[in-house]
C-alpha atoms as a PDB file:
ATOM      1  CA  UNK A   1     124.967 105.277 105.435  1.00  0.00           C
ATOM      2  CA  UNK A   2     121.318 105.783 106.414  1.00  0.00           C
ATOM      3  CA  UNK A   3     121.381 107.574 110.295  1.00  0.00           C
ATOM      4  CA  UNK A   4     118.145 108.854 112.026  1.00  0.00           C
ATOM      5  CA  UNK A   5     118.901 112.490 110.995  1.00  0.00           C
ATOM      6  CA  UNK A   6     117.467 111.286 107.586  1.00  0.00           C
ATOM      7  CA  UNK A   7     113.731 111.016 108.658  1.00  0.00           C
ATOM      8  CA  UNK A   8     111.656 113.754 109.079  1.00  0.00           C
ATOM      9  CA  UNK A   9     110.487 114.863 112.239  1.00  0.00           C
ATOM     10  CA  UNK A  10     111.880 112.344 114.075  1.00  0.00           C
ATOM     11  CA  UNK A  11     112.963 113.667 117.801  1.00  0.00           C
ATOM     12  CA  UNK A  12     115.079 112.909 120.519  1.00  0.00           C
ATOM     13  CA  UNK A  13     118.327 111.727 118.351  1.00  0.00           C
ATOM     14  CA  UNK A  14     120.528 113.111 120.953  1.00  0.00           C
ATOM     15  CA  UNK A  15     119.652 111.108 124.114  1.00  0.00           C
ATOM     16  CA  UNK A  16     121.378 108.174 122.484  1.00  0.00           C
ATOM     17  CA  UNK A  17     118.202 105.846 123.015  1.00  0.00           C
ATOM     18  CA  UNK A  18     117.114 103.734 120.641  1.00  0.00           C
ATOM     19  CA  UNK A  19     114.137 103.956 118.047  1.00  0.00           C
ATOM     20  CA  UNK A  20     110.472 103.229 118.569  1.00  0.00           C
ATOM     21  CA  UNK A  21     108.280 102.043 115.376  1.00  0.00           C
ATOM     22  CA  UNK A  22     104.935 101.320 116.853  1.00  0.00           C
ATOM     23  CA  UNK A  23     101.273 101.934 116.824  1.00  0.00           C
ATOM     24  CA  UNK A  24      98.039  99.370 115.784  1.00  0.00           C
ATOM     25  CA  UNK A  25      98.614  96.880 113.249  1.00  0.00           C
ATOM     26  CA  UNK A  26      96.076  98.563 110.726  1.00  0.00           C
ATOM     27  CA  UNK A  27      94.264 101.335 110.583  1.00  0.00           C
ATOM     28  CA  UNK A  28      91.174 100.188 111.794  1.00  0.00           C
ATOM     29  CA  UNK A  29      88.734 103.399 112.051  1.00  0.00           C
ATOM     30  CA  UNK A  30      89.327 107.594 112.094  1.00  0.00           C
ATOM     31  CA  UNK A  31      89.595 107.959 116.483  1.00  0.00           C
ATOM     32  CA  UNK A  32      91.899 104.958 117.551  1.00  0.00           C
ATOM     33  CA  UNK A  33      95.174 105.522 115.725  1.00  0.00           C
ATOM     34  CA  UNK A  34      95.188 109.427 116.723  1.00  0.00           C
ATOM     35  CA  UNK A  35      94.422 108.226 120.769  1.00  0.00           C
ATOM     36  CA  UNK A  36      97.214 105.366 120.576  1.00  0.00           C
ATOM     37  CA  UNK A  37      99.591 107.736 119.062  1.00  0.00           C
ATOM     38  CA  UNK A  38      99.163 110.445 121.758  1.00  0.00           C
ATOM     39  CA  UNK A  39      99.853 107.710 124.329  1.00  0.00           C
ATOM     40  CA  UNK A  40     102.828 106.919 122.873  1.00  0.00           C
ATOM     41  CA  UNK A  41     104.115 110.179 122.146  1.00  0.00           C
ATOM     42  CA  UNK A  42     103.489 111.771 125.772  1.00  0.00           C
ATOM     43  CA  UNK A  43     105.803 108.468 126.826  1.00  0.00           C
ATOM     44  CA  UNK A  44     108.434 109.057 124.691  1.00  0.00           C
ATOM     45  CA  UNK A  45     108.526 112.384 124.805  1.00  0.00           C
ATOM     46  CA  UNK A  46     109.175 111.535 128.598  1.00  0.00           C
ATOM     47  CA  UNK A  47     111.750 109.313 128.163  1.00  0.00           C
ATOM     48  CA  UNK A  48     113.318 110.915 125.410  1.00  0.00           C
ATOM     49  CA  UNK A  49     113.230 108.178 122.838  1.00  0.00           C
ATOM     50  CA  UNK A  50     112.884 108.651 118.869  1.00  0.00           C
ATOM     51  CA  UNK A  51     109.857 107.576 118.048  1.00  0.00           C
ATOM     52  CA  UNK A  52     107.914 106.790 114.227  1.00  0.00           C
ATOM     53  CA  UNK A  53     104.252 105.957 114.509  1.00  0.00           C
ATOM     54  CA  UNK A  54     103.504 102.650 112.642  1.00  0.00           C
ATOM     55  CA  UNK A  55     100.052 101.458 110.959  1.00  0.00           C
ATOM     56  CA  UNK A  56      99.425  99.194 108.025  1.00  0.00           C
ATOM     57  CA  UNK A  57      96.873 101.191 105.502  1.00  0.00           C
ATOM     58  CA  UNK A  58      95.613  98.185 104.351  1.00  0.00           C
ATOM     59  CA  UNK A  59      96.864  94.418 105.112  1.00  0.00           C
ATOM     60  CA  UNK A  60      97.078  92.043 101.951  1.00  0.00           C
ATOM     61  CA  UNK A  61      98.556  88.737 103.212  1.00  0.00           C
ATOM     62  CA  UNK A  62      95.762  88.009 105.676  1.00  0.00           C
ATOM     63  CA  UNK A  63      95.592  83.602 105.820  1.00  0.00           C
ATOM     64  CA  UNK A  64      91.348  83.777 105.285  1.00  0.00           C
ATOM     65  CA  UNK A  65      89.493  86.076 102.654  1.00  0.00           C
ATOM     66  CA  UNK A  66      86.953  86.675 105.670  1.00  0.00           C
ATOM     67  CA  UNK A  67      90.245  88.851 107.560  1.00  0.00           C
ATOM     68  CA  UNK A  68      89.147  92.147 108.032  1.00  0.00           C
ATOM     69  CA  UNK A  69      91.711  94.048 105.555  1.00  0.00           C
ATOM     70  CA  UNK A  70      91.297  97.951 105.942  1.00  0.00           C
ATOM     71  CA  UNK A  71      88.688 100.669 105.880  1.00  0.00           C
ATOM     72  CA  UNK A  72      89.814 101.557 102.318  1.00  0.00           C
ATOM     73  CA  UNK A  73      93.113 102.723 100.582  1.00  0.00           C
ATOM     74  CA  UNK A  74      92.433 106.293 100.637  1.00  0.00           C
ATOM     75  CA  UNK A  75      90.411 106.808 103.823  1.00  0.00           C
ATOM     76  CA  UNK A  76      93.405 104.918 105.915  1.00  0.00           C
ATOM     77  CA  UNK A  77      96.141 106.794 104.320  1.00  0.00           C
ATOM     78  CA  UNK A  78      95.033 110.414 104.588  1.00  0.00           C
ATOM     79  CA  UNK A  79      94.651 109.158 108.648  1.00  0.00           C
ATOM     80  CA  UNK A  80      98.312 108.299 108.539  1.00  0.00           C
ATOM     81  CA  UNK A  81      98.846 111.861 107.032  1.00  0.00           C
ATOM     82  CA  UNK A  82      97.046 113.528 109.542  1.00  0.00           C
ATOM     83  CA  UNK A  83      98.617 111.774 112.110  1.00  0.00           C
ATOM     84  CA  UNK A  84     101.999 113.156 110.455  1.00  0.00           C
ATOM     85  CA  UNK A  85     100.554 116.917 110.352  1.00  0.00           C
ATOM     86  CA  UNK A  86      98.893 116.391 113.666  1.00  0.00           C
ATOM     87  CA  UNK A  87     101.453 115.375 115.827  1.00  0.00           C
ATOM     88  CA  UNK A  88     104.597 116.489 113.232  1.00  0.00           C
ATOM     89  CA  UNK A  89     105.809 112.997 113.968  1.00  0.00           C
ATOM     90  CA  UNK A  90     107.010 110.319 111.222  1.00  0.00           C
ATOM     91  CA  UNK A  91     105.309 107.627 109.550  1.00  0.00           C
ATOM     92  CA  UNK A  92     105.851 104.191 108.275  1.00  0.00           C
ATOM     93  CA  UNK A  93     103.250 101.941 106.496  1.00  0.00           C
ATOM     94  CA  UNK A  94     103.518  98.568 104.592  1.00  0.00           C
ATOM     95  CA  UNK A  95     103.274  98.576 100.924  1.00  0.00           C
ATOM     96  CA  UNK A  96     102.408  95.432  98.685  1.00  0.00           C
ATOM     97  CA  UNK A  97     102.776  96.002  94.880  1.00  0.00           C
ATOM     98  CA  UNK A  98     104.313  98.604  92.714  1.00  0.00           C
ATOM     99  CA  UNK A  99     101.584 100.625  92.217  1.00  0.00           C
ATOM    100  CA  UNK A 100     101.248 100.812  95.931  1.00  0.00           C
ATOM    101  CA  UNK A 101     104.602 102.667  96.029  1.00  0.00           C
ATOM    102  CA  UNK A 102     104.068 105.857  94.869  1.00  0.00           C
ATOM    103  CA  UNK A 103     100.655 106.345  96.055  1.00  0.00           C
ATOM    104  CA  UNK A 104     101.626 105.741  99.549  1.00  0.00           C
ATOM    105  CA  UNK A 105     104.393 107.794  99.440  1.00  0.00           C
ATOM    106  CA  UNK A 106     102.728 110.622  99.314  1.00  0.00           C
ATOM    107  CA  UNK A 107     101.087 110.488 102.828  1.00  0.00           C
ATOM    108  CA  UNK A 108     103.916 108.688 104.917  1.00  0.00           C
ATOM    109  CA  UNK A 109     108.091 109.558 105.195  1.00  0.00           C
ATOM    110  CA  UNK A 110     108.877 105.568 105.564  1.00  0.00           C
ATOM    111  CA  UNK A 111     107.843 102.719 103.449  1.00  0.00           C
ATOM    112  CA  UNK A 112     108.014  99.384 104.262  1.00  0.00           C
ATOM    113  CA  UNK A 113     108.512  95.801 102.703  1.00  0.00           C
ATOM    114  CA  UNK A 114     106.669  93.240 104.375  1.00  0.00           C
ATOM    115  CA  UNK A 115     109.094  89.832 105.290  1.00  0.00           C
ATOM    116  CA  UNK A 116     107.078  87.854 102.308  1.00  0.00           C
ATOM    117  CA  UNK A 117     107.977  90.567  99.913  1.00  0.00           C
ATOM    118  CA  UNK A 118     111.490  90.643 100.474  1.00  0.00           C
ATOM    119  CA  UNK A 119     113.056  89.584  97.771  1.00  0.00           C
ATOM    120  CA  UNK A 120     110.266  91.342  95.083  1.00  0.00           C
ATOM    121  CA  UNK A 121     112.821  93.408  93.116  1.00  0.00           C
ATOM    122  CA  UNK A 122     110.187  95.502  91.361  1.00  0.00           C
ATOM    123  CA  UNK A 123     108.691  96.315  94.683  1.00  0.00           C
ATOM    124  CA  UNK A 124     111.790  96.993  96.233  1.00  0.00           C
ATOM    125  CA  UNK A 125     112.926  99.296  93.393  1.00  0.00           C
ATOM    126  CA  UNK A 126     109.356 101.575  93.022  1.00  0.00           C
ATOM    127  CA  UNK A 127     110.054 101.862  96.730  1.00  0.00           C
ATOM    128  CA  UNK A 128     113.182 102.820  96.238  1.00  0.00           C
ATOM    129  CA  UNK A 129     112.723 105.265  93.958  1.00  0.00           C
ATOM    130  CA  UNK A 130     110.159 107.273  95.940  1.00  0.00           C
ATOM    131  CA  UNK A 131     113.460 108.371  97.816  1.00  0.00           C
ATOM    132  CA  UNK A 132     111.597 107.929 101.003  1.00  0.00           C
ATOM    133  CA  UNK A 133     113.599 106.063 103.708  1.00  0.00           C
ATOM    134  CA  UNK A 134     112.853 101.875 103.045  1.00  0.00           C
ATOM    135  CA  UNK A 135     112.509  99.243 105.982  1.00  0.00           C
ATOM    136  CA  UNK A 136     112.666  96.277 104.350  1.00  0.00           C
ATOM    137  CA  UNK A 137     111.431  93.262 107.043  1.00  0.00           C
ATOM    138  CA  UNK A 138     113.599  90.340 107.085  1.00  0.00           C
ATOM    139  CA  UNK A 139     111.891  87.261 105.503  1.00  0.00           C
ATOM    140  CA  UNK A 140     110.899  84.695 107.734  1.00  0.00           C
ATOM    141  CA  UNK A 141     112.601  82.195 105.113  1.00  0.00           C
ATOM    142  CA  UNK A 142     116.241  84.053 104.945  1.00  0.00           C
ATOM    143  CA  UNK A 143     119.114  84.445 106.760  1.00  0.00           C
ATOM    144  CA  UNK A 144     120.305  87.675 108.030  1.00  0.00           C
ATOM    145  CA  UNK A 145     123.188  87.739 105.781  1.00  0.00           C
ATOM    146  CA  UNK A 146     121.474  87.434 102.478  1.00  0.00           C
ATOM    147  CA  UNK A 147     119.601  90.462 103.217  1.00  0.00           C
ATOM    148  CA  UNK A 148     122.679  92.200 101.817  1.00  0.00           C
ATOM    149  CA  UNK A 149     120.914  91.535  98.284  1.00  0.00           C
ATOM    150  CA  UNK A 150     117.865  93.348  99.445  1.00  0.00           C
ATOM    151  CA  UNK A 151     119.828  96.254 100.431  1.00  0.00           C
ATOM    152  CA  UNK A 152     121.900  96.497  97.130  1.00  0.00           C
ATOM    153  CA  UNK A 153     118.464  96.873  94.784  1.00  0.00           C
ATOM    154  CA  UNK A 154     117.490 100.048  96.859  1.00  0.00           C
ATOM    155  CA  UNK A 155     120.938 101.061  96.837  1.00  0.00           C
ATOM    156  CA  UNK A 156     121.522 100.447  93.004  1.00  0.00           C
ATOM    157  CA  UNK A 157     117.931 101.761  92.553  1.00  0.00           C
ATOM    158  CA  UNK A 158     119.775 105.425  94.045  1.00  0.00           C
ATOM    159  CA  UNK A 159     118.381 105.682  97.619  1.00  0.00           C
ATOM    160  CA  UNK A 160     120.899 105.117 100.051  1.00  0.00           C
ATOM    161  CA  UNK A 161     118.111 105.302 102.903  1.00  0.00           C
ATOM    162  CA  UNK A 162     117.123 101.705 103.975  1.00  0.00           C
ATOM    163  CA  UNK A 163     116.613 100.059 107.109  1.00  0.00           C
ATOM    164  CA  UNK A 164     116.858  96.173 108.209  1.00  0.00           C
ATOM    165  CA  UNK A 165     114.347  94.557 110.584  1.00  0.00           C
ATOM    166  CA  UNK A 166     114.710  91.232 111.914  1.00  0.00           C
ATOM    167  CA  UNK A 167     110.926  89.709 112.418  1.00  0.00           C
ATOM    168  CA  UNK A 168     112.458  86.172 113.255  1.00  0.00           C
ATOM    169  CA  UNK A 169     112.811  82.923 111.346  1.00  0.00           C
ATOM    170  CA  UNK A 170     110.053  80.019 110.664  1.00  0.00           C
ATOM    171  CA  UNK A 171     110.796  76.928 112.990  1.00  0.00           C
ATOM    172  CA  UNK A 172     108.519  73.999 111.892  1.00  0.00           C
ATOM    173  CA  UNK A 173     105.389  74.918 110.741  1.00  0.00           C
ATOM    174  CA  UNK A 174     103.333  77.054 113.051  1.00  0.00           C
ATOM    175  CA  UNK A 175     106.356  78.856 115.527  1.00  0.00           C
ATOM    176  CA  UNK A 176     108.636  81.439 114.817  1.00  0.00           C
ATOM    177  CA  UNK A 177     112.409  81.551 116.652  1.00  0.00           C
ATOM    178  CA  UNK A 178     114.736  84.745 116.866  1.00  0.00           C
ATOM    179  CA  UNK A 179     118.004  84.179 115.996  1.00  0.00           C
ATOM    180  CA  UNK A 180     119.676  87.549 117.855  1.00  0.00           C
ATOM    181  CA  UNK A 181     123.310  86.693 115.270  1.00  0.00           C
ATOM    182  CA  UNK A 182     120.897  88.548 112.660  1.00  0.00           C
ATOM    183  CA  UNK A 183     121.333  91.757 114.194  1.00  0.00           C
ATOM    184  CA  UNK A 184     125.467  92.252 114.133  1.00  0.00           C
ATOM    185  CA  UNK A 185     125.231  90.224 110.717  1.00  0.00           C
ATOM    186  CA  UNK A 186     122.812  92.535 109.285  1.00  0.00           C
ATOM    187  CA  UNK A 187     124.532  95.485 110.776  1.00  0.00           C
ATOM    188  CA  UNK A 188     127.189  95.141 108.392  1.00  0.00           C
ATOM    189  CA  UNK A 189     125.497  96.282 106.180  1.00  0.00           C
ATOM    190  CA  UNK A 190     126.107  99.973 107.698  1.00  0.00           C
ATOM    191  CA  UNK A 191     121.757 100.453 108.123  1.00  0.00           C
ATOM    192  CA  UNK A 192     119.692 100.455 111.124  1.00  0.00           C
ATOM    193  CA  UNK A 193     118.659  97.334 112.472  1.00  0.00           C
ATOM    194  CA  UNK A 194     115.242  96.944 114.275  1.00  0.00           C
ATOM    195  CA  UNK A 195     113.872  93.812 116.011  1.00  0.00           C
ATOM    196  CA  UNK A 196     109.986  93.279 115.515  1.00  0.00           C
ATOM    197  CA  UNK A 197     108.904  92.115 119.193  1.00  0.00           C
ATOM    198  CA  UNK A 198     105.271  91.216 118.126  1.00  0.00           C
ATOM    199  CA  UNK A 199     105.617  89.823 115.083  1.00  0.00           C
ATOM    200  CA  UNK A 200     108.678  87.796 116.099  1.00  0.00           C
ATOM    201  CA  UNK A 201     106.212  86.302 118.585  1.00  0.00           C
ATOM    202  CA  UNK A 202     103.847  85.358 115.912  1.00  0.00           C
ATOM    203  CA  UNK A 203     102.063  81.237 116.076  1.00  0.00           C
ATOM    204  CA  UNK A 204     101.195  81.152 111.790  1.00  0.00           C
ATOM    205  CA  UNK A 205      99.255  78.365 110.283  1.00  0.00           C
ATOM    206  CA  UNK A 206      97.078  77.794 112.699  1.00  0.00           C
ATOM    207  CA  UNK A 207      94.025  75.665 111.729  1.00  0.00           C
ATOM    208  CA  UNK A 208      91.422  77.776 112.180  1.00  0.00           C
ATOM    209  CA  UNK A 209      93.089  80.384 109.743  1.00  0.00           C
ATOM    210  CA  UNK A 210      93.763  83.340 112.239  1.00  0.00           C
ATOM    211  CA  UNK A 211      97.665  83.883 113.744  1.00  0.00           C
ATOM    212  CA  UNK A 212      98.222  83.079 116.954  1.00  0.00           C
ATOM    213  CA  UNK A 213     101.440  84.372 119.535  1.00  0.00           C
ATOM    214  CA  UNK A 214     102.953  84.938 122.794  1.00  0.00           C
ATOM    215  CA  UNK A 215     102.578  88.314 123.458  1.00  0.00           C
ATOM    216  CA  UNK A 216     104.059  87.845 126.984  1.00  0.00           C
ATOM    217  CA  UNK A 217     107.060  87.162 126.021  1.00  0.00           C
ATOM    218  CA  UNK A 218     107.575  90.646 124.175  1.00  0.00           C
ATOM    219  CA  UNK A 219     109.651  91.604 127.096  1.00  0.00           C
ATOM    220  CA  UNK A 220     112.262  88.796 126.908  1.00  0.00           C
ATOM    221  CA  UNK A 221     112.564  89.303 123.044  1.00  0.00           C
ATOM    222  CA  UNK A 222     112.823  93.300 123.458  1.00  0.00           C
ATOM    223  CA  UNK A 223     115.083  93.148 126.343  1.00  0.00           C
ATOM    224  CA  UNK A 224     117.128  90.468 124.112  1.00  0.00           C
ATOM    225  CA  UNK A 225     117.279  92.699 121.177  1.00  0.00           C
ATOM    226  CA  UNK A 226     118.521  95.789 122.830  1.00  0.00           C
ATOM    227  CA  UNK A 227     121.642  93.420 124.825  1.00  0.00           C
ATOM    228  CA  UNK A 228     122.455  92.087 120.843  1.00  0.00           C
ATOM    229  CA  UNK A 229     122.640  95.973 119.737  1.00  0.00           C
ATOM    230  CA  UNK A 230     119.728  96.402 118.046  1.00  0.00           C
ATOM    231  CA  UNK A 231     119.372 100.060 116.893  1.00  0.00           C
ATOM    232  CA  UNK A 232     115.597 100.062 116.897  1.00  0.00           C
ATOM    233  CA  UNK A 233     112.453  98.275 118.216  1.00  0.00           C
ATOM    234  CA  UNK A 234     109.159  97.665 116.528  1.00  0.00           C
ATOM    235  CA  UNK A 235     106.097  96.973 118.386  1.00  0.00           C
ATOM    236  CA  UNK A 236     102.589  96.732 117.665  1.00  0.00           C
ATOM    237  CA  UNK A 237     100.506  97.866 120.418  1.00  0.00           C
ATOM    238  CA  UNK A 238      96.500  98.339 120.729  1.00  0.00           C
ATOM    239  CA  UNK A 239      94.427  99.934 123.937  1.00  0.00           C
ATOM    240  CA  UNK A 240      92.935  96.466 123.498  1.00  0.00           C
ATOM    241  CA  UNK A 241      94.330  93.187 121.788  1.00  0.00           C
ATOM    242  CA  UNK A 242      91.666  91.305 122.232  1.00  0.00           C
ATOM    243  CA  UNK A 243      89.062  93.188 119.821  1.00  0.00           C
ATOM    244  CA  UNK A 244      92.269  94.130 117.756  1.00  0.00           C
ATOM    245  CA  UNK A 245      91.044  94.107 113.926  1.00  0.00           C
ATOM    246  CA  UNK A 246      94.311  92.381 112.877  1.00  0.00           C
ATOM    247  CA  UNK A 247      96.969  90.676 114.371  1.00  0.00           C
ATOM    248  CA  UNK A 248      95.758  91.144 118.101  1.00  0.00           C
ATOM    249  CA  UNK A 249      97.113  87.622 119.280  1.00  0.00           C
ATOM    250  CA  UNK A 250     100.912  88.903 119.427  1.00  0.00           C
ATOM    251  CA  UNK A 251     100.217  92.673 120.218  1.00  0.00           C
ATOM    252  CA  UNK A 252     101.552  94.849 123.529  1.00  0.00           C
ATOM    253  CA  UNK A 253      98.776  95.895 125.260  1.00  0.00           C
ATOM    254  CA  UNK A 254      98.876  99.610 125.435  1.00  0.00           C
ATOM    255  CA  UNK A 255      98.690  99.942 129.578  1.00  0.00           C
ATOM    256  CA  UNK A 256     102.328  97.978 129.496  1.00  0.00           C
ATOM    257  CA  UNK A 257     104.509 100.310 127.170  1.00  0.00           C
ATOM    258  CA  UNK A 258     105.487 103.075 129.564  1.00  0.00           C
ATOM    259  CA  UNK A 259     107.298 100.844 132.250  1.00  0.00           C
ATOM    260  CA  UNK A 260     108.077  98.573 129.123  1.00  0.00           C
ATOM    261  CA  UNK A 261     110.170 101.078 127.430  1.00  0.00           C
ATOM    262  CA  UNK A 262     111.665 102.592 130.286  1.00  0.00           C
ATOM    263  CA  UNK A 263     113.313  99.185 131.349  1.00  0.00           C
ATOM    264  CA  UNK A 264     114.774  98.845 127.860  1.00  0.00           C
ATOM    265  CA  UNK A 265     116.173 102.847 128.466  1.00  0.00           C
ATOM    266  CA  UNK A 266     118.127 101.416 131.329  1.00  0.00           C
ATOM    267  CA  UNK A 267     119.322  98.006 129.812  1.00  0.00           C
ATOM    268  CA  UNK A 268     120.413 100.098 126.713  1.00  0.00           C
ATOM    269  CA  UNK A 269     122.751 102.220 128.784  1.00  0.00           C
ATOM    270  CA  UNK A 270     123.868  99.843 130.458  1.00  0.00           C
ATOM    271  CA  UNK A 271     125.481  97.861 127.442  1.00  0.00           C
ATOM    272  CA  UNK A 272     126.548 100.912 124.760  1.00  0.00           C
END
């Protein structure tokens, strides 16, 4: 069974909290990523919650060809590295293609399967075969329960170190919903579960190409997610969503995550 032990660097396993994935969307120049993860490390460090910085090296499924993408494949990654060096704190970054696997791997401790690429079993396999711990994103388009299949090709593929996240499920066209049954159903699958907050909140297919979201209701979905026994949160978060590169429609501003997280401390104790 994949615990928390099994990532490097990660802190704070004792306190019982859950886990924090979060940081920018993408890597969008050398300064910002370093500045938002000292923010969030200073505030869990605080509260005493295990934390993995989070950045996309480069984003492929952008809805325009005009959507800013990355800085470049190699720039962006040895960032995430130093940030990993730096502040000797775990990593996690999307991958897209096969190729993408290996090369990646060598900068970051966690790779991750974006919710279209699910069910890619060559992806899933190279990933798998890195041996570095896998969060595969739930697709948008599946059920909690048939993520069991996803879990089997890393397994069968020898790494026994995957992760579930839950990112919510497409309702009509241009909304996403969050069914919370996901979480205990994908639970069974003895991994950690995470909730996405920000991209659960997502508004896709909007007409003018760009996603759109409800990033004030991050709260209600976090606070939600941690009462259905979600191991783990992921959040996106940016000193300033409005000039956000990528996905800055559905992101935490940065000012809110301190008194955000510490309400989700309490609510957690309160139900374990």
């Amino acid at each position: 069974m994949m615990t928390l032990d099994k990532i490097p660097q990660i802190k704070h396993i004792s306190t019982g909290n859950f886990f924090l994935m979060a940081g920018p969307c993408v890597i969008e120049n050398q300064e910002m990523p370093y500045a938002i993860a000292e923010r969030i490390i200073e505030t869990t460090n605080r509260i005493g919650i295990p934390y993995i910085f989070k950045a996309s090296y480069r984003k492929a499924n952008r809805s325009r060809m005009d959507s800013f993408m990355g800085i470049g494949d190699e720039a962006a990654l040895k960032i995430l590295a130093g940030i990993r060096k730096h502040f000797k704190v775990s990593v996690v970054t999307d991958i897209h293609s096969v190729a993408e696997a290996e090369m990646a791997a060598e900068y970051v401790d966690i790779l991750q399967i974006p919710a279209f690429l699910c069910r890619q079993t060559d992806l899933l396999v190279a990933a798998a075969k890195t041996q570095r711990v896998i969060n595969i994103k739930k697709g948008q388009f599946l059920s909690g329960e048939s993520m069991r299949f996803a879990v089997e090709k890393v397994r069968e593929a020898g790494n026994e170190k995957v992760m579930l996240t839950e990112r919510g499920s497409m309702f009509g066209y241009q909304d996403l919903v969050v069914d919370f049954r996901n979480i205990p159903e994908m639970k069974k699958n003895q991994v950690p579960v995470v909730l996405d907050c920000t991209h659960s909140l997502q508004q896709p297919n909007q007409q003018q190409g760009v996603t759109g979201g409800r990033p004030e209701l991050i709260e209600t979905i976090a606070k939600a997610g941690i009462a259905a026994g979600a191991d783990g949160l992921f959040i996106e978060t940016h000193p300033n969503p409005a000039k956000a590169l990528s996905d800055g429609a559905n992101m935490l501003h940065l000012d809110l995550l301190d008194e955000l997280l510490q309400k989700l401390v309490r609510i957690s104790r309160a139900v374990r």
